[in-house]
Protein backbone atom coordinates (compact mmCIF):
# COMPACT_ATOMS: atom_id res chain seq x y z
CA UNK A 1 5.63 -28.64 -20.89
CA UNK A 2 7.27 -26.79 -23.57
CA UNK A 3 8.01 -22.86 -23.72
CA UNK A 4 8.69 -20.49 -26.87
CA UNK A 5 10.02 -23.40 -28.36
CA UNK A 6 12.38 -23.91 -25.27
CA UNK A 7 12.20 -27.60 -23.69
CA UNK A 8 11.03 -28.03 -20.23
CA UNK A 9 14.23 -28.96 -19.04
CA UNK A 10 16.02 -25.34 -20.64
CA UNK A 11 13.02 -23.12 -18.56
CA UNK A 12 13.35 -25.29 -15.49
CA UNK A 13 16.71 -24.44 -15.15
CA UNK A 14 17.13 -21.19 -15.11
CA UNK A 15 16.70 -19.02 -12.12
CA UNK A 16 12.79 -17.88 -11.87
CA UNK A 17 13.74 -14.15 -12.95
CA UNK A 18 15.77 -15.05 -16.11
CA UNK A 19 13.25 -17.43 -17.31
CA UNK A 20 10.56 -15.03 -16.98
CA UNK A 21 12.55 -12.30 -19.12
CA UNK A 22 13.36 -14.82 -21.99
CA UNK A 23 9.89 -16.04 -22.48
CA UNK A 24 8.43 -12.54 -22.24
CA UNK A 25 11.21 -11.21 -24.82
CA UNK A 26 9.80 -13.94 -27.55
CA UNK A 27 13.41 -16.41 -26.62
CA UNK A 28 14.38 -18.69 -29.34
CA UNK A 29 13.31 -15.47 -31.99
CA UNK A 30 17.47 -14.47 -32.39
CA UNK A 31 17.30 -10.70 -33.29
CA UNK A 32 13.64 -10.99 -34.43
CA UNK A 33 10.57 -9.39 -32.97
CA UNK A 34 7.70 -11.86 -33.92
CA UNK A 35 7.65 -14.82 -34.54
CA UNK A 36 7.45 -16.35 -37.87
CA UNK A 37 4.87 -18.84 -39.48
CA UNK A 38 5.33 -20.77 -42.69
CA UNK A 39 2.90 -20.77 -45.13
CA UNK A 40 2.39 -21.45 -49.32
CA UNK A 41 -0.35 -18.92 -49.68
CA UNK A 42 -0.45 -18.33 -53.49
CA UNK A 43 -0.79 -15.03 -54.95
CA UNK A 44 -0.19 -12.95 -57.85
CA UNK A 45 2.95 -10.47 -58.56
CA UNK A 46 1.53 -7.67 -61.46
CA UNK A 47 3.17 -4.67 -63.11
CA UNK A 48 2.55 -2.90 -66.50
CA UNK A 49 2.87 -6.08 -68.86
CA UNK A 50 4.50 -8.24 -66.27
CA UNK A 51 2.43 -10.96 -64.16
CA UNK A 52 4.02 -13.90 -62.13
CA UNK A 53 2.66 -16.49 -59.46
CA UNK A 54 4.24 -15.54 -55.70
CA UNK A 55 3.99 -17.58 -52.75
CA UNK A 56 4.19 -15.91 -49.62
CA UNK A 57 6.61 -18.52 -47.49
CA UNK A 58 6.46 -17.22 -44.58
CA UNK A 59 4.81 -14.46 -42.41
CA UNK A 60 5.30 -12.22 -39.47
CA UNK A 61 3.70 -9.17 -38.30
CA UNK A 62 6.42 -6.99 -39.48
CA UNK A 63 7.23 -9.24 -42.55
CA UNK A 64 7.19 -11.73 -45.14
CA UNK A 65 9.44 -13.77 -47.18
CA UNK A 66 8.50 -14.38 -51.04
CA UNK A 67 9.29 -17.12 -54.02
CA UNK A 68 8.60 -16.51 -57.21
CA UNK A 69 7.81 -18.53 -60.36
CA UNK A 70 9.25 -16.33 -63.15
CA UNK A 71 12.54 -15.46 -61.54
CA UNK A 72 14.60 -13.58 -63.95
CA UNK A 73 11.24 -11.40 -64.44
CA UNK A 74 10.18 -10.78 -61.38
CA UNK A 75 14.02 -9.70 -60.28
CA UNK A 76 14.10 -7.21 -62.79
CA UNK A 77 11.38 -6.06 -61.96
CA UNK A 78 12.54 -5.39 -58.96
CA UNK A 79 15.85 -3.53 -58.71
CA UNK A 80 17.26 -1.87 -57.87
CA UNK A 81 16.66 -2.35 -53.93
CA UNK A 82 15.33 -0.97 -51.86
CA UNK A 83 11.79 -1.18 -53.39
CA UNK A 84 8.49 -0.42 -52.14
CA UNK A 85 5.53 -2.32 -52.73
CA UNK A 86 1.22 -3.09 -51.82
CA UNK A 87 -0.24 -6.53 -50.82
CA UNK A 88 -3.73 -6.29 -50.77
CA UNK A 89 -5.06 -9.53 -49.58
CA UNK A 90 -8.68 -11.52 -50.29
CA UNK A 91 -10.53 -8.77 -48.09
CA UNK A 92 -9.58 -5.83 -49.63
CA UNK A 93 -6.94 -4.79 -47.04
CA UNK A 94 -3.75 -3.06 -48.58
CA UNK A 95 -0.67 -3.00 -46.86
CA UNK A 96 3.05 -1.41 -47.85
CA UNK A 97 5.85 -2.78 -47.44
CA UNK A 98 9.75 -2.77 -48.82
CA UNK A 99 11.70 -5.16 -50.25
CA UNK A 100 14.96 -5.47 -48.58
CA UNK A 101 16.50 -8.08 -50.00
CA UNK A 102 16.19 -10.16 -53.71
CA UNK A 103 17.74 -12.90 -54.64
CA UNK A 104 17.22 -17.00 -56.42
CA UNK A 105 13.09 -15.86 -57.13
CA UNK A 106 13.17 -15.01 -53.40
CA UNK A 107 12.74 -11.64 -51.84
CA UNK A 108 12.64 -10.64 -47.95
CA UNK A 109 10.00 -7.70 -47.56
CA UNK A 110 9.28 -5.43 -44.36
CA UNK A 111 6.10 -3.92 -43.66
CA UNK A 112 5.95 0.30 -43.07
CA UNK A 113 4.09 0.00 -39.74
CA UNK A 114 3.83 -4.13 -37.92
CA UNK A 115 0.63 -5.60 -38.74
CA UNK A 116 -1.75 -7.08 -36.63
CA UNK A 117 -1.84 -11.18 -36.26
CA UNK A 118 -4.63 -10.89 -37.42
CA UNK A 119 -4.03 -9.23 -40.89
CA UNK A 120 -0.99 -11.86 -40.88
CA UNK A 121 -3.62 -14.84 -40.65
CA UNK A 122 -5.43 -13.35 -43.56
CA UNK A 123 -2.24 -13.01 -45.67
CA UNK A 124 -1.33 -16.49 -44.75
CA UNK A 125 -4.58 -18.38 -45.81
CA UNK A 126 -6.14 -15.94 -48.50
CA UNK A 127 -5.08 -15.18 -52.24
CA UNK A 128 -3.07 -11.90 -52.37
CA UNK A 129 -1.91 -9.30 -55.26
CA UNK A 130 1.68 -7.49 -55.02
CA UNK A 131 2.18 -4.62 -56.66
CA UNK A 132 5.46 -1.96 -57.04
CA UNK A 133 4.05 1.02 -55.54
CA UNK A 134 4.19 4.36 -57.34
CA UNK A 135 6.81 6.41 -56.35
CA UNK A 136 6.34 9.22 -54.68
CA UNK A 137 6.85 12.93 -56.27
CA UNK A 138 8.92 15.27 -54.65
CA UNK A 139 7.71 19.14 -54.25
CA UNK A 140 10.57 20.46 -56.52
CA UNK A 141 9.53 17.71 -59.38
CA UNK A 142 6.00 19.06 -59.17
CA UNK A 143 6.95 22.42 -59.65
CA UNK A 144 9.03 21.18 -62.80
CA UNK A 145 5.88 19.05 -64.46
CA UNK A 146 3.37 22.37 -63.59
CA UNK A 147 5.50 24.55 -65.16
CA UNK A 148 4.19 25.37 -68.65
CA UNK A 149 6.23 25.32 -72.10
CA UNK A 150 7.75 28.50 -73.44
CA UNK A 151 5.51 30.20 -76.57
């Protein structure tokens, strides 16, 4: 009976110890933490102006890999990298994450905190909407905009 993905024969042997530690490490993952799981959920990509179909290929709970249908707008859009952005899926949920990576309409994207399997179901089989978040506004810049004109 198959484990992790390993065949019967690869768990069987192994000494009892080793086996143990490679299917509770998640073996047959390489350097990643979860495990993936492909998908086609469609979705939306939206900015000021800009609005192309995404399709979420695959899922994990600390990531997802997208394809996009307008390419050359939606990597514009885009860079440079790194860039943050929301998915808020079907239920309302909102979750950041970055895009690491861009490149051929696809784009590798991390979330800020893992997510649970759950929320990674509902990414996978629900509609979703990404978005470029805003950036953020540093102390010293807020200072600059409050400052009023000379008379």
């Amino acid at each position: 009976m198959p484990r992790l993905g390993l065949p019967w024969h690869g768990i069987g042997s192994m000494p009892g110890a080793e086996a143990v530690a490679l299917e509770q490490n998640g073996a047959g993952l390489g350097n990643r933490s979860w495990q993936r799981h492909n998908c086609g959920t469609e979705g939306i990509f939206t900015m000021e102006g800009f609005d192309s179909r995404a399709f979420m290929i695959d899922a994990s709970r600390g990531g997802f890999k997208l394809r996009f249908e307008q390419i050359e707008g939606a990597m514009a859009v885009m860079t440079p990298l790194p860039r943050d952005i929301t998915v808020t899926d079907t239920n309302g949920s909102t979750f950041s994450a970055t895009v690491l990576w861009a490149k051929d309409g696809l784009a590798g994207c991390r979330f800020y905190s893992h997510v649970s399997l759950d929320d990674v179901v509902c990414l996978m089989t629900g509609k979703f909407v990404l978005r470029l978040a805003k950036p953020l506004v540093s102390n010293v810049e807020q200072a600059d905009g409050d400052a009023s004109p000379p008379s």
